[in-house]
C-alpha atoms as a PDB file:
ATOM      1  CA  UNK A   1      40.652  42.887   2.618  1.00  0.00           C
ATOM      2  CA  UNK A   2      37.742  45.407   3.134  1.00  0.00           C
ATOM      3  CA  UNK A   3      35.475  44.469   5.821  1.00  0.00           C
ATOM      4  CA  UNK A   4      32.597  44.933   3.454  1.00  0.00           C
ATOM      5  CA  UNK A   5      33.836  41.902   1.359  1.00  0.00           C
ATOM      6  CA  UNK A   6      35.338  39.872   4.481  1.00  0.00           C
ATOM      7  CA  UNK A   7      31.287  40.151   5.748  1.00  0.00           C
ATOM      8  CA  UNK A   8      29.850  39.359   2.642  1.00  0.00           C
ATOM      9  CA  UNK A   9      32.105  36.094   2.562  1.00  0.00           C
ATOM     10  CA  UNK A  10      31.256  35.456   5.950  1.00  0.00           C
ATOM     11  CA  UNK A  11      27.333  35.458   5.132  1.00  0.00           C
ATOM     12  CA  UNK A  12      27.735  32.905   2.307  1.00  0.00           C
ATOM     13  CA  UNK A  13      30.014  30.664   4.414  1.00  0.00           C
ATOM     14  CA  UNK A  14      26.739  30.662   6.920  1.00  0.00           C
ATOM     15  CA  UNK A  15      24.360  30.595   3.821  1.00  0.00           C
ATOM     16  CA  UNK A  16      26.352  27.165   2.654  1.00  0.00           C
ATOM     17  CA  UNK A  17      26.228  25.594   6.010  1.00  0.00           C
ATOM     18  CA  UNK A  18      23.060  26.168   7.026  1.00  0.00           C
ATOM     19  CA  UNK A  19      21.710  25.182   3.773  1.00  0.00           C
ATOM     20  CA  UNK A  20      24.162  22.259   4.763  1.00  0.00           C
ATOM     21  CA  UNK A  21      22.543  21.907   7.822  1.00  0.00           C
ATOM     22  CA  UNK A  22      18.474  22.006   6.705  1.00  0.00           C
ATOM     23  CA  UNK A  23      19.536  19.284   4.006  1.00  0.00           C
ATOM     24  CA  UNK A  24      20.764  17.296   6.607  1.00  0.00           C
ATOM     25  CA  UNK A  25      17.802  17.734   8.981  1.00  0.00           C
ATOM     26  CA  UNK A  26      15.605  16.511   6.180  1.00  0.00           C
ATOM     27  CA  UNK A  27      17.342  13.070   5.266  1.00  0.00           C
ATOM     28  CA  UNK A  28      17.190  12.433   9.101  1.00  0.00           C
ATOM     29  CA  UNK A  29      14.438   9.729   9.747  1.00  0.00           C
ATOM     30  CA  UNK A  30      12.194  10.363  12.599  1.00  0.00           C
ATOM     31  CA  UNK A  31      12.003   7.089  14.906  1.00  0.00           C
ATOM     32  CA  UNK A  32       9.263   5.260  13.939  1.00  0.00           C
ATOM     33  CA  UNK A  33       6.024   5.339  16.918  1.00  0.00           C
ATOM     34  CA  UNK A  34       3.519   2.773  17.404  1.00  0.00           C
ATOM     35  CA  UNK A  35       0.293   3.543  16.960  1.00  0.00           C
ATOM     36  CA  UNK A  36      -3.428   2.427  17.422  1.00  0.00           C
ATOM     37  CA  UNK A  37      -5.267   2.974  13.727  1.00  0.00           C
ATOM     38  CA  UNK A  38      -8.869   5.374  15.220  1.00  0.00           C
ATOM     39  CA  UNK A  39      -9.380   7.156  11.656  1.00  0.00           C
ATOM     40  CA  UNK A  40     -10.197   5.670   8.444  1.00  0.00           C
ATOM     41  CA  UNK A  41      -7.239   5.449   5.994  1.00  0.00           C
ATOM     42  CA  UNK A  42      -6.800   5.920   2.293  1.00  0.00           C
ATOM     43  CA  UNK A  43      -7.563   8.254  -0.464  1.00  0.00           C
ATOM     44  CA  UNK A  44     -10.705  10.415  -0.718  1.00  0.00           C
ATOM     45  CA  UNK A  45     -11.155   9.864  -4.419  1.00  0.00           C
ATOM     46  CA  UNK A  46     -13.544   7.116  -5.516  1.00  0.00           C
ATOM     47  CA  UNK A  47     -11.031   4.940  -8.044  1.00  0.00           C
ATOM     48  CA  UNK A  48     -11.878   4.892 -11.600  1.00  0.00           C
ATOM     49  CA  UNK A  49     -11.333   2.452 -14.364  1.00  0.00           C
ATOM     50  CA  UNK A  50      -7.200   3.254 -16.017  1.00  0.00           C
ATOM     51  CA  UNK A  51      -9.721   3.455 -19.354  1.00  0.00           C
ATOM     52  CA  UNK A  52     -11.527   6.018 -17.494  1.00  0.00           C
ATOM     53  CA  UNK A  53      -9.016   8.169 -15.829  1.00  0.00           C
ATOM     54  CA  UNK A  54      -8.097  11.560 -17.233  1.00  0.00           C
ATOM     55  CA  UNK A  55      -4.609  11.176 -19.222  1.00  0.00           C
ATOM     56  CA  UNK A  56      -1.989  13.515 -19.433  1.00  0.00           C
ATOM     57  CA  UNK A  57      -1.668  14.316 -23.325  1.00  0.00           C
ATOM     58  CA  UNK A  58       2.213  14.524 -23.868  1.00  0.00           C
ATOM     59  CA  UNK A  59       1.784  17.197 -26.594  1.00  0.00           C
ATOM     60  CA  UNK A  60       0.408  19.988 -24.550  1.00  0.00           C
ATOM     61  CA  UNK A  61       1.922  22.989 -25.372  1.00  0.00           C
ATOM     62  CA  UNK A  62       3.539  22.908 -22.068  1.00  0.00           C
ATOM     63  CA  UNK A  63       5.230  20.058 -22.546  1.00  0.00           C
ATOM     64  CA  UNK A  64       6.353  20.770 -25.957  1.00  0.00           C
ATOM     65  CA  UNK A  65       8.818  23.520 -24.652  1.00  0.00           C
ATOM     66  CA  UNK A  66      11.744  21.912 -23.903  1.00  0.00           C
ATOM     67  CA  UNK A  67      13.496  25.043 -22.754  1.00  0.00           C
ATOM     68  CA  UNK A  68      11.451  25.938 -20.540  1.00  0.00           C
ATOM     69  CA  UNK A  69      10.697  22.668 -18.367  1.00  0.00           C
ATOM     70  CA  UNK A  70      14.635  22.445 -19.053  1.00  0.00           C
ATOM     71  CA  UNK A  71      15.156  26.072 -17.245  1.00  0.00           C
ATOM     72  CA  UNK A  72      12.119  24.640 -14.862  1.00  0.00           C
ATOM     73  CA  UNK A  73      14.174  21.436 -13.703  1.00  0.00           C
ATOM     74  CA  UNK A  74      17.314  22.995 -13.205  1.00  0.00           C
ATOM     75  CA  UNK A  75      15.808  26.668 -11.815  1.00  0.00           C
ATOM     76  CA  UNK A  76      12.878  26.908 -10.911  1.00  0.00           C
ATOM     77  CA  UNK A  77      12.462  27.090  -7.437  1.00  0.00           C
ATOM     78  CA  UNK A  78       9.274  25.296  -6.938  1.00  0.00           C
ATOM     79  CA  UNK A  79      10.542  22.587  -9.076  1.00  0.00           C
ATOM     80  CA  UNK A  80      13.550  21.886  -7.665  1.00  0.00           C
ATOM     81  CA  UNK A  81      12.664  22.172  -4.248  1.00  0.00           C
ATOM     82  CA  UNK A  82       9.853  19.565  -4.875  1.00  0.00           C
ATOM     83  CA  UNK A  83      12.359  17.436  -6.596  1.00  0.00           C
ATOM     84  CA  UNK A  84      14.983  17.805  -3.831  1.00  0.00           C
ATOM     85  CA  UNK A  85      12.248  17.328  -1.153  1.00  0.00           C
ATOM     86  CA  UNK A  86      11.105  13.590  -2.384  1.00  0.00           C
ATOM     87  CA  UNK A  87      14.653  12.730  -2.651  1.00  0.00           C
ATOM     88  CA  UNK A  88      15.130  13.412   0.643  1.00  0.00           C
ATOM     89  CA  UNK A  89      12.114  11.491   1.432  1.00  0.00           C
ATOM     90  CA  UNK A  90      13.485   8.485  -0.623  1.00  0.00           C
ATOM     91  CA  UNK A  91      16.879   8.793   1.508  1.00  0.00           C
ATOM     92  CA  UNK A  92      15.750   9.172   4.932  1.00  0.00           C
ATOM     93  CA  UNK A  93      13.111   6.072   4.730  1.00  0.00           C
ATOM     94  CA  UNK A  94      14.751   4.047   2.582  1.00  0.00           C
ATOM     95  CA  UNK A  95      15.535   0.299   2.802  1.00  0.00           C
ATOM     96  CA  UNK A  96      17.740   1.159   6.014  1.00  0.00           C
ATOM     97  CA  UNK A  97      15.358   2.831   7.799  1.00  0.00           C
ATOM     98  CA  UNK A  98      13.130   0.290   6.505  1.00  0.00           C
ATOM     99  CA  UNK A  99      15.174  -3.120   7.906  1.00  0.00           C
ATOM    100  CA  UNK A 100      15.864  -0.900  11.457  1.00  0.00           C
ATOM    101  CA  UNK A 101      12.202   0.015  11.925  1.00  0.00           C
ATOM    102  CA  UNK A 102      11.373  -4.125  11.591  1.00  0.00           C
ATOM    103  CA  UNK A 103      13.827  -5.371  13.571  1.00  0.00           C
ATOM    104  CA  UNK A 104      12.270  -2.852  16.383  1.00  0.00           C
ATOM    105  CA  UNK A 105       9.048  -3.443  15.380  1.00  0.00           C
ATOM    106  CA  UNK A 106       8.795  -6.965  14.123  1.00  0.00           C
ATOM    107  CA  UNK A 107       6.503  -6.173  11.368  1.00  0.00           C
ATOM    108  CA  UNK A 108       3.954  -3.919  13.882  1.00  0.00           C
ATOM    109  CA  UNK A 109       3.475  -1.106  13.024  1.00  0.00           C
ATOM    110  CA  UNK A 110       0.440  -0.085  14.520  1.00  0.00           C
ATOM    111  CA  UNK A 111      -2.388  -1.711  16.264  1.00  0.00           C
ATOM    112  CA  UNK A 112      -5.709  -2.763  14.169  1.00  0.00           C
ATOM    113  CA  UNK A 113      -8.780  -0.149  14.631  1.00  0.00           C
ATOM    114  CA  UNK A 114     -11.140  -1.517  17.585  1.00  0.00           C
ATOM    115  CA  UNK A 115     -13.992  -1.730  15.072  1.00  0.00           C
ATOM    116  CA  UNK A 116     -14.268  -1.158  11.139  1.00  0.00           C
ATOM    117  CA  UNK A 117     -14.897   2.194   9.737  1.00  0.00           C
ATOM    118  CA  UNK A 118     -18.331   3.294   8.681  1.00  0.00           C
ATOM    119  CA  UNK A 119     -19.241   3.063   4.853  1.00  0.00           C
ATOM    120  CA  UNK A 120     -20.032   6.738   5.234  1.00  0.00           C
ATOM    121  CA  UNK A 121     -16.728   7.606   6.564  1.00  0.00           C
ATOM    122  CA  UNK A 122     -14.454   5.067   5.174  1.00  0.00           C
ATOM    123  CA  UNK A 123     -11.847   5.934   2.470  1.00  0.00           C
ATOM    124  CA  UNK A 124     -10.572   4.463  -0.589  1.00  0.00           C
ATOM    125  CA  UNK A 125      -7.806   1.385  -2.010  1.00  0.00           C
ATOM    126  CA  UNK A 126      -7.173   2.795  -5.166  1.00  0.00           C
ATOM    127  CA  UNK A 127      -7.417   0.971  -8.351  1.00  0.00           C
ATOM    128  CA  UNK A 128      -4.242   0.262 -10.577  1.00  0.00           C
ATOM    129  CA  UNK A 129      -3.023  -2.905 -12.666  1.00  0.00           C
ATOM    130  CA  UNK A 130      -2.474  -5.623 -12.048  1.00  0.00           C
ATOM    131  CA  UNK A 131      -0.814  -9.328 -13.032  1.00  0.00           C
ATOM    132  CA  UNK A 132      -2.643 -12.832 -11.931  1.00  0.00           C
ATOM    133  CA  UNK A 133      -0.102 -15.665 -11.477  1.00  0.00           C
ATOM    134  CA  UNK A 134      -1.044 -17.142 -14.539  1.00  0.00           C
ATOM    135  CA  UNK A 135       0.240 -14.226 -16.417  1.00  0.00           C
ATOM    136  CA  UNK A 136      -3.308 -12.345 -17.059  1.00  0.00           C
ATOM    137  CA  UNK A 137      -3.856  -8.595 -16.551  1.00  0.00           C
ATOM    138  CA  UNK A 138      -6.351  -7.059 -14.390  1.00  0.00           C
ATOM    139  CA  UNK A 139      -7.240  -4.242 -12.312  1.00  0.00           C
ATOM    140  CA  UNK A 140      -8.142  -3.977  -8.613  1.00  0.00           C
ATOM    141  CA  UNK A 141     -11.577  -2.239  -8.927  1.00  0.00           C
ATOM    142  CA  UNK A 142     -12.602  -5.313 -10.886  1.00  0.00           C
ATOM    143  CA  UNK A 143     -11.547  -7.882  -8.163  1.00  0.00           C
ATOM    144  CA  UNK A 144     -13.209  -5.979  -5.216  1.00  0.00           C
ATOM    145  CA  UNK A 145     -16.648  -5.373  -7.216  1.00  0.00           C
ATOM    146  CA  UNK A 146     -16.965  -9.081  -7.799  1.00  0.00           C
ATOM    147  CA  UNK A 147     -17.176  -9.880  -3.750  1.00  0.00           C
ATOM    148  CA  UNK A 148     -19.309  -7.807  -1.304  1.00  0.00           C
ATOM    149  CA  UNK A 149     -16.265  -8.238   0.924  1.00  0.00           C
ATOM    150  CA  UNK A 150     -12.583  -8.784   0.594  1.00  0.00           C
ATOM    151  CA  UNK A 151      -9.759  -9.785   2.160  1.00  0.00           C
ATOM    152  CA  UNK A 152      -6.718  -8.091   0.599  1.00  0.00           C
ATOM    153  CA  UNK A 153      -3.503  -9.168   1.965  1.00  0.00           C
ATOM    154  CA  UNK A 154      -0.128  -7.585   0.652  1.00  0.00           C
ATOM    155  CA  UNK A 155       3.393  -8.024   1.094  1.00  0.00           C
ATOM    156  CA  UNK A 156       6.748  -7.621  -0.818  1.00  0.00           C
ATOM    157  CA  UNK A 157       8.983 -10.098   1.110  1.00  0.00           C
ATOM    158  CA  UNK A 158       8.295 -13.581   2.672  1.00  0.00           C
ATOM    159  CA  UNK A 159       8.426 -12.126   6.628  1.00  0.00           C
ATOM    160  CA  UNK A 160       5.772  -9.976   5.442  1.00  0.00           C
ATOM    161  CA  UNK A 161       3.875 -12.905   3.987  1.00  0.00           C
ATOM    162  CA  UNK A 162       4.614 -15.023   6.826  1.00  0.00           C
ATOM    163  CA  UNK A 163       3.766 -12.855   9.569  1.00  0.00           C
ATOM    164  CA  UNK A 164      -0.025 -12.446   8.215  1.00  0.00           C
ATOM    165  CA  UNK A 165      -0.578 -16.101   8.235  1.00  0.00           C
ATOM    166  CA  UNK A 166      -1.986 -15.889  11.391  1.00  0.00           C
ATOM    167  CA  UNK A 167      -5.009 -14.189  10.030  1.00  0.00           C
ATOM    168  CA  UNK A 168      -5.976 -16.695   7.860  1.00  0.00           C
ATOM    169  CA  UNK A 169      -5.769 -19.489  10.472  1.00  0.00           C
ATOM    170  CA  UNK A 170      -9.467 -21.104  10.617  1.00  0.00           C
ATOM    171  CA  UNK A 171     -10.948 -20.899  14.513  1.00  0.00           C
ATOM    172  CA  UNK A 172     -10.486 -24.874  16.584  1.00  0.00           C
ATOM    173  CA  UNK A 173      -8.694 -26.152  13.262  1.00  0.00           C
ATOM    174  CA  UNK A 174      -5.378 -26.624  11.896  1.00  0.00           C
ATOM    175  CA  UNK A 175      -6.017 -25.561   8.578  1.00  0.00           C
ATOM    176  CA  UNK A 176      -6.008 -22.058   6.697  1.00  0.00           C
ATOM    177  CA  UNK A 177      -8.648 -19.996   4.821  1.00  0.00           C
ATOM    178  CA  UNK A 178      -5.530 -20.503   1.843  1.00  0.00           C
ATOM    179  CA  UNK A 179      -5.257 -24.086   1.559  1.00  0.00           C
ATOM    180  CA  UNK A 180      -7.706 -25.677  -1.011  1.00  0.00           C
ATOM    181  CA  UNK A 181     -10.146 -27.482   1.933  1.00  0.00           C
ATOM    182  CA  UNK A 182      -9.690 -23.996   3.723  1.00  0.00           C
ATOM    183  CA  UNK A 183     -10.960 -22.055   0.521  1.00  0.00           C
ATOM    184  CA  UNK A 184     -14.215 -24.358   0.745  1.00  0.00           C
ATOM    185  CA  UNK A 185     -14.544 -23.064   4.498  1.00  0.00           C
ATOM    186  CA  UNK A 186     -14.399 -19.488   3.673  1.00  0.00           C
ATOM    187  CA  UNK A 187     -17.074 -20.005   1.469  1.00  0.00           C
ATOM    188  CA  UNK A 188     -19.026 -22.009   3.632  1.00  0.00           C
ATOM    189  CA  UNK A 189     -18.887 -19.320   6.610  1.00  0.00           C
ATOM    190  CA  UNK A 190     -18.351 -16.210   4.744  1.00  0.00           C
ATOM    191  CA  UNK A 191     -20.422 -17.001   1.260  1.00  0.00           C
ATOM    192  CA  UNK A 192     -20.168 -12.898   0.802  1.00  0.00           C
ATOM    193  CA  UNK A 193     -16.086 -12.745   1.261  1.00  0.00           C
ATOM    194  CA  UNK A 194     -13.174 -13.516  -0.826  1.00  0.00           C
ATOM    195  CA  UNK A 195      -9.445 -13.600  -0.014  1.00  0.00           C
ATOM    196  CA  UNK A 196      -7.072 -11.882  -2.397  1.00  0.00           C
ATOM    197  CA  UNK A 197      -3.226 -11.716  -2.120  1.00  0.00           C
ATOM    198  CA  UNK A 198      -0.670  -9.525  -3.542  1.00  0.00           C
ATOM    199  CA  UNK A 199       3.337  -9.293  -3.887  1.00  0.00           C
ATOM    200  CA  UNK A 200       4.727  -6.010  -4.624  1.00  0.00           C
ATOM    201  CA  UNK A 201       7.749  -6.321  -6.175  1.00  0.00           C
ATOM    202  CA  UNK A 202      10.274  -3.117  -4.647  1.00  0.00           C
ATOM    203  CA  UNK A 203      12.283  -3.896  -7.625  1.00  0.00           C
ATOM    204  CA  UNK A 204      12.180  -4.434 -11.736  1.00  0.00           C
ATOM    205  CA  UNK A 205      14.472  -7.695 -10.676  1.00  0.00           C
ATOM    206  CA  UNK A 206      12.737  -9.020  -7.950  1.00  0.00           C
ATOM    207  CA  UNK A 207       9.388  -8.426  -9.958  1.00  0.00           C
ATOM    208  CA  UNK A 208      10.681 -10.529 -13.112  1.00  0.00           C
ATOM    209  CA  UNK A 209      11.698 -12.807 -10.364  1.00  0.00           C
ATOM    210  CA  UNK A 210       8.350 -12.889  -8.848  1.00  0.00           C
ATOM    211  CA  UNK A 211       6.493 -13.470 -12.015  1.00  0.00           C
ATOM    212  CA  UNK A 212       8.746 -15.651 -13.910  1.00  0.00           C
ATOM    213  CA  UNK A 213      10.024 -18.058 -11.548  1.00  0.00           C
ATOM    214  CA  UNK A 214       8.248 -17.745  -8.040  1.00  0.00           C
ATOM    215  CA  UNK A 215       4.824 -17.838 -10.144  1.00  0.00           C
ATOM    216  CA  UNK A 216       5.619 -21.672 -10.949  1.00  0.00           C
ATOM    217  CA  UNK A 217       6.863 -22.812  -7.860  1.00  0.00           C
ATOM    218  CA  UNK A 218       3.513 -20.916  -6.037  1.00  0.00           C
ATOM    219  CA  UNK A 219       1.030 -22.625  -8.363  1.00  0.00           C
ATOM    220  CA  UNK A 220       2.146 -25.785  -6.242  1.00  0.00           C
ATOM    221  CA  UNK A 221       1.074 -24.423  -3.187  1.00  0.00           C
ATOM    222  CA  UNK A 222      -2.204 -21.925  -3.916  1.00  0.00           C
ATOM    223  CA  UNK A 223      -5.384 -23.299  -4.617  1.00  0.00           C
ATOM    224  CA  UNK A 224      -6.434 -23.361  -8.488  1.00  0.00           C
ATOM    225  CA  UNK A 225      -9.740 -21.311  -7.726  1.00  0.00           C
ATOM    226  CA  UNK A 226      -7.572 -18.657  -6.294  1.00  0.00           C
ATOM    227  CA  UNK A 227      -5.295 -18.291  -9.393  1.00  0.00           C
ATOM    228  CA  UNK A 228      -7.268 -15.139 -10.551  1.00  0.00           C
ATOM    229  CA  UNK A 229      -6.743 -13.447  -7.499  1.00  0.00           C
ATOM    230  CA  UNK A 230      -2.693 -13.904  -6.264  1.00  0.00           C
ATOM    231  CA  UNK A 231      -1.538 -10.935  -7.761  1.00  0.00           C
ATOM    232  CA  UNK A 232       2.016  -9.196  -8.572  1.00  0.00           C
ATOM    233  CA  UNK A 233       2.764  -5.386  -9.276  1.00  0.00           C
ATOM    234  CA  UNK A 234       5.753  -3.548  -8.810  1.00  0.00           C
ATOM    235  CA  UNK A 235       5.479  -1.423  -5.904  1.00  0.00           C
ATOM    236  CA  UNK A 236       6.943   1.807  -6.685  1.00  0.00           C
ATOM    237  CA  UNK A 237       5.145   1.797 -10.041  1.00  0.00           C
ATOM    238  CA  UNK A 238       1.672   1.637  -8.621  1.00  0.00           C
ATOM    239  CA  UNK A 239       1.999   3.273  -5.512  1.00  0.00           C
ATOM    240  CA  UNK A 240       4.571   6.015  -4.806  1.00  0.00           C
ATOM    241  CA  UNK A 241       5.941   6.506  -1.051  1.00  0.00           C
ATOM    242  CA  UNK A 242       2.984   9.259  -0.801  1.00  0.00           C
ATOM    243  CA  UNK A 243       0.497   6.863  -1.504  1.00  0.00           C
ATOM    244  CA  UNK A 244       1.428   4.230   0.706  1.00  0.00           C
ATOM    245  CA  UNK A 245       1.688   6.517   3.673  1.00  0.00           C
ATOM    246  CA  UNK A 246      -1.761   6.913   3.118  1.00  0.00           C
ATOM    247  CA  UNK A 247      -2.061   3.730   3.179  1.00  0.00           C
ATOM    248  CA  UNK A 248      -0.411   2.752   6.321  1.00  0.00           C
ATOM    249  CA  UNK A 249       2.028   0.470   4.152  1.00  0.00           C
ATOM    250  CA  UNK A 250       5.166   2.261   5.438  1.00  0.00           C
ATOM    251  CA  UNK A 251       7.262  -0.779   5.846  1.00  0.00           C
ATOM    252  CA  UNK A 252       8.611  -3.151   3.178  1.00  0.00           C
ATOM    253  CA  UNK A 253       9.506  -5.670   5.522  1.00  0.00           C
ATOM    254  CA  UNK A 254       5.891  -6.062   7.257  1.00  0.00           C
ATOM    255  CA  UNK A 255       2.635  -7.341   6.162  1.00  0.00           C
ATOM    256  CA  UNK A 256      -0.524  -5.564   5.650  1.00  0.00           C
ATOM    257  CA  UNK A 257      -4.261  -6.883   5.709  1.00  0.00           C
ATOM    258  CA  UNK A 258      -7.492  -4.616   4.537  1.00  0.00           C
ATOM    259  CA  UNK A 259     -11.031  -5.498   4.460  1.00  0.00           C
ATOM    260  CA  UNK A 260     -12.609  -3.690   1.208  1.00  0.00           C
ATOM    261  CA  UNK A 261     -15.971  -3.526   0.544  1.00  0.00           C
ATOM    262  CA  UNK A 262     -17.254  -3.637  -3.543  1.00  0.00           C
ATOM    263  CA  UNK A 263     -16.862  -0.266  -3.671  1.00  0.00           C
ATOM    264  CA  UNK A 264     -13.421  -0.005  -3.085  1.00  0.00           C
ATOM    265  CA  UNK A 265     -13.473   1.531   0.714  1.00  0.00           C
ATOM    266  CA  UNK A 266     -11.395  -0.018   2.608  1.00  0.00           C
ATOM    267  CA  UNK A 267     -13.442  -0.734   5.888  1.00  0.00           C
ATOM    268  CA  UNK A 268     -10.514  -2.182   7.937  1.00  0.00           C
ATOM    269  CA  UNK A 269      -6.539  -2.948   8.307  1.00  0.00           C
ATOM    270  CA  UNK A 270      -4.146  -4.641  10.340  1.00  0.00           C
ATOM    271  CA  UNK A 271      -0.475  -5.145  10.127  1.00  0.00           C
ATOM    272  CA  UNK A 272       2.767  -7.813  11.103  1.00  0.00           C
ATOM    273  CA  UNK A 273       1.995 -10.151  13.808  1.00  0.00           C
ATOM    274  CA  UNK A 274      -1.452 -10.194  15.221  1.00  0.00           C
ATOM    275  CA  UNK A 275      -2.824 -11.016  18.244  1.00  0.00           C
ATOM    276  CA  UNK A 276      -6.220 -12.955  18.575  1.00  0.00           C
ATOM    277  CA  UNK A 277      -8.314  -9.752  19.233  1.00  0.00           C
ATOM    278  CA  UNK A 278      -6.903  -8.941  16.057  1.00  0.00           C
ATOM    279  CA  UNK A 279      -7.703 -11.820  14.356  1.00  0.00           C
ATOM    280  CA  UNK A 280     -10.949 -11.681  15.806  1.00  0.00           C
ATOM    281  CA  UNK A 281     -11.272  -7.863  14.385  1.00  0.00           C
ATOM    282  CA  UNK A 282     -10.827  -9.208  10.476  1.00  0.00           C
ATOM    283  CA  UNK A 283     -13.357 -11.908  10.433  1.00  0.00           C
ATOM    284  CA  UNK A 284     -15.960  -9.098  12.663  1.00  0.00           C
ATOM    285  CA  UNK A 285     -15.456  -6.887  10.421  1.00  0.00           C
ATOM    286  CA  UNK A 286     -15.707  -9.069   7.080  1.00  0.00           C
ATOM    287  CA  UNK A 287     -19.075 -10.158   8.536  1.00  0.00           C
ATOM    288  CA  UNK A 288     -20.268  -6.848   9.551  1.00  0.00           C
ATOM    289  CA  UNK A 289     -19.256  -5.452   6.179  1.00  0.00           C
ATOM    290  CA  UNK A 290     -21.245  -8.514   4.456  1.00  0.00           C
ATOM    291  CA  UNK A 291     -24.081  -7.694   6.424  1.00  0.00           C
ATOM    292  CA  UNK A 292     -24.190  -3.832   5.558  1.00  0.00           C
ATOM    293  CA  UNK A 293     -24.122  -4.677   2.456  1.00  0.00           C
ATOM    294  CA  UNK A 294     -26.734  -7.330   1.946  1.00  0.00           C
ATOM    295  CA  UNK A 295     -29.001  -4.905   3.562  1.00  0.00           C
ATOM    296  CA  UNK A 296     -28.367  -2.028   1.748  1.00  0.00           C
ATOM    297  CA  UNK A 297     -28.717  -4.090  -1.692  1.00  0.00           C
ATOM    298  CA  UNK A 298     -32.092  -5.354  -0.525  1.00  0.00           C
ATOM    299  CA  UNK A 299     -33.151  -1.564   0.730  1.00  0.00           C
ATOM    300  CA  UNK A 300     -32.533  -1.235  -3.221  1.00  0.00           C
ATOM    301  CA  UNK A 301     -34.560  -3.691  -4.494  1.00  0.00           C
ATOM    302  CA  UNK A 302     -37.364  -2.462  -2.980  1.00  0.00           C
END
């Protein structure tokens, strides 16, 4: 053999493994580091109405040639490499990685921000659809205009649920802001503040689960003035991985808690277990949120 061939053999044997090798690299998680939250978190565009959002018209010219997004797919470059990339993404921190990271972690992620964000500064939930446990549609920019303040709590499994209780747990009492008599509290102390949960469903099955049969059996147990506001969505249909990274939802195992204001910034967040400063953090910053916002209103009305 020539040693012109023999080398040009030898380059694609190093081509194939180190191709090889990079894939590998990328489907490798990195170890997951706790964190204290200093930044705001969320998405810099203020969320609009599904109505209102630009759509995607599916007879664009561009979409119309097959051949072409066929070639695309398959051979483009760009295209496939972003394709490959997110399903590298998908492998690496997948339900594995997921499971490992919680049973290091026990649902903490990261440790709540030592104050809430400034309305100036503060970022965005966004808005997407959603289903009430009495079977209604909504969306979440409706739910968080109605209150000055809310308490958004979201989970996918019942340790995430669980591990958020704490939250909720009304100061010197052994009741919770989520029990009917607890509801009447919130209102009582925070008359600006609402408390709104949501499932996301990581599956089409566990969502028809959720809403079909867990929706009954919950009904039992939530208070009926808080029927409009225990939602269900499935998770990977309203929020790709992207977005929840922005989101600081990383974990479908663990538990998250935001405070939003009524215009959809999210002013605060806390995750898994918390300790009492944490606790302490939410109602501070529910208050303080409140507060900004009666002021501001009546700054208006002048």
């Amino acid at each position: 053999m020539q040693i012109g061939s023999l080398f040009r053999i030898q380059r694609r044997n190093i081509s194939l493994f180190g191709n090889l090798g990079e894939s590998i690299s990328h489907i490798l998680p990195k170890d997951h580091v706790y964190f204290k939250v200093k930044r705001p978190i969320g998405f810099h565009d203020r969320p609009v109405h599904i109505a209102d959002a630009p759509q995607d018209s599916r007879f664009t010219k561009e979409n119309l040639n097959i051949p072409k997004r066929m070639w695309d797919f398959y051979f483009d470059g760009v295209t496939r490499k972003t394709r490959v990339r997110k399903i590298q993404k998908e492998m690496a921190y997948g339900g594995m990685y997921d499971f490992h990271v919680y049973n290091k972690t026990k649902g903490r992620l990261f440790a709540a921000p030592p104050s809430y964000f400034r309305q100036d500064k503060a970022l965005f939930f966004p808005n997407f659809p959603v289903k009430t446990i009495t079977g209604d549609q909504t969306e979440l920019i409706d739910l968080f205009r109605s209150c000055k303040a809310t308490v958004l709590r979201v989970f996918s499994t019942q340790t995430g649920a669980k591990m958020t209780n704490d939250y909720f747990q009304i100061p010197e009492a052994q009741d919770s802001y989520l029990s009917n008599t607890g509801v009447q509290n919130l209102h009582q102390t925070y008359p600006n503040a609402q408390i709104v949960e949501m499932i996301l469903s990581e599956t089409w099955p566990k969502y028809l689960m959720h809403t079909h049969i867990s929706a009954g059996k919950l009904k039992s147990t939530i208070p009926e003035s808080q029927y409009d506001k225990f939602l269900f969505a499935m998770r990977d249909d309203v929020l790709e991985r992207e977005d929840r990274e922005k989101l600081l939802m990383t974990n479908l195992y663990s538990g998250y808690v935001y405070v939003i204001d009524n215009s959809s910034k999210i002013r605060w967040i806390g995750s898994g277990w918390p300790d009492q400063h944490e606790v302490e953090g939410l109602w501070k910053a529910v208050r303080g949120v409140s507060k900004e916002i009666n002021i501001n209103s009546a700054k208006m009305a002048k």
